[in-house]
Protein backbone atom coordinates (compact mmCIF):
# COMPACT_ATOMS: atom_id res chain seq x y z
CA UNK A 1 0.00 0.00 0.00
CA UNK A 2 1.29 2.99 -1.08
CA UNK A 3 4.54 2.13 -2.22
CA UNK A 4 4.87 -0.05 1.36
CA UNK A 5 5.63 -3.86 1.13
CA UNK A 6 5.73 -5.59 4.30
CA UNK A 7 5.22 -9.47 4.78
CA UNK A 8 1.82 -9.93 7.25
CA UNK A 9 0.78 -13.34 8.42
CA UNK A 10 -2.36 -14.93 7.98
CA UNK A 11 -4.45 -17.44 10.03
CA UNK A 12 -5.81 -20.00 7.49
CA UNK A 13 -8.30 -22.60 7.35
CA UNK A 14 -8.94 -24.98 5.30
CA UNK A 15 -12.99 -25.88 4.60
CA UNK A 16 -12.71 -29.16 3.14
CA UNK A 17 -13.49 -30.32 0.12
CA UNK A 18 -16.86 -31.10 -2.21
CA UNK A 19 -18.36 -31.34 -5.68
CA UNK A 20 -19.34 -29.18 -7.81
CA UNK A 21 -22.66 -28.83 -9.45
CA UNK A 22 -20.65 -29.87 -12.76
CA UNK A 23 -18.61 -32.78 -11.58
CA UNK A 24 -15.71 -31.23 -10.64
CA UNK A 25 -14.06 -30.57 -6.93
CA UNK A 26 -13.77 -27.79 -4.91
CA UNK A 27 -11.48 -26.61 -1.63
CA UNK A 28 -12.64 -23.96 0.27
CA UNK A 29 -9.80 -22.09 2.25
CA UNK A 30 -10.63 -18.41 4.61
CA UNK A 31 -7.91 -16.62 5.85
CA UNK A 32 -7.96 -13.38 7.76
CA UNK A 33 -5.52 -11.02 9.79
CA UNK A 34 -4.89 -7.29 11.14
CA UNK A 35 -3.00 -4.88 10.30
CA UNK A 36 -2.41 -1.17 11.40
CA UNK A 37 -2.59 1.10 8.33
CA UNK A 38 -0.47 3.96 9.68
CA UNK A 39 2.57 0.62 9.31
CA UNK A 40 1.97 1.47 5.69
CA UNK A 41 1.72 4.88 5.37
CA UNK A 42 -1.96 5.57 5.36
CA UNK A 43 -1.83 8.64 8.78
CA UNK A 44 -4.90 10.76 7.10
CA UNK A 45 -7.43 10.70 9.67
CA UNK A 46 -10.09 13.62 10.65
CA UNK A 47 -11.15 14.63 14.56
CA UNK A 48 -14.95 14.15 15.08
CA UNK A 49 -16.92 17.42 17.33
CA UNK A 50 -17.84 14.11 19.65
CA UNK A 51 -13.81 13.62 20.36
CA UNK A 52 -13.14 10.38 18.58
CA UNK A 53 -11.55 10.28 14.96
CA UNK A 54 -13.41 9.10 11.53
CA UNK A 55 -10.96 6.75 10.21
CA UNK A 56 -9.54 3.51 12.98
CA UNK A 57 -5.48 2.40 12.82
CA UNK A 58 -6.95 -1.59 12.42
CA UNK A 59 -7.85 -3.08 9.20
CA UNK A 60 -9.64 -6.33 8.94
CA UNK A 61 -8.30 -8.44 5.86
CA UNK A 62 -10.63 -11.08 5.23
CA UNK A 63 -10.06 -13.76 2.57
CA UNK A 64 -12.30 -16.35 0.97
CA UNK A 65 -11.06 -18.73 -1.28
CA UNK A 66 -12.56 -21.31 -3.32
CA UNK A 67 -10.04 -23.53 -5.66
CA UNK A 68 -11.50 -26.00 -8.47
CA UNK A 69 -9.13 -29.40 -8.76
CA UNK A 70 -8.03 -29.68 -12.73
């Protein structure tokens, strides 16, 4: 993210497998992790009248994955 590489860890599942509605298989895998977007750069943020701030330092990276066997 903007012009930041960093290597991040993700915790990944695998779903199993199954078939496919045209005789094929399918994995499923999900993966997710956090990561604190000021590490890459991203510091805009904007003060709210209540106190807090608009934008939070966490993001949520969710992944869902779903691989068809050749």
């Amino acid at each position: 993210m903007r012009g930041v590489s960093k290597n991040i860890s993700l915790d990944a599942e695998f779903l199993g497998f199954g078939d496919d509605p045209y005789g094929g298989k399918r994995a499923g895998f999900t993966a997710k992790t956090i990561i604190n977007r000021k590490e890459f750069g991203l510091n805009w943020n904007e003060t709210l009248e209540t106190g807090g701030v608009l934008v939070g330092d966490e993001v949520e990276i969710l992944i869902d994955i779903e691989a068809i066997k050749k």
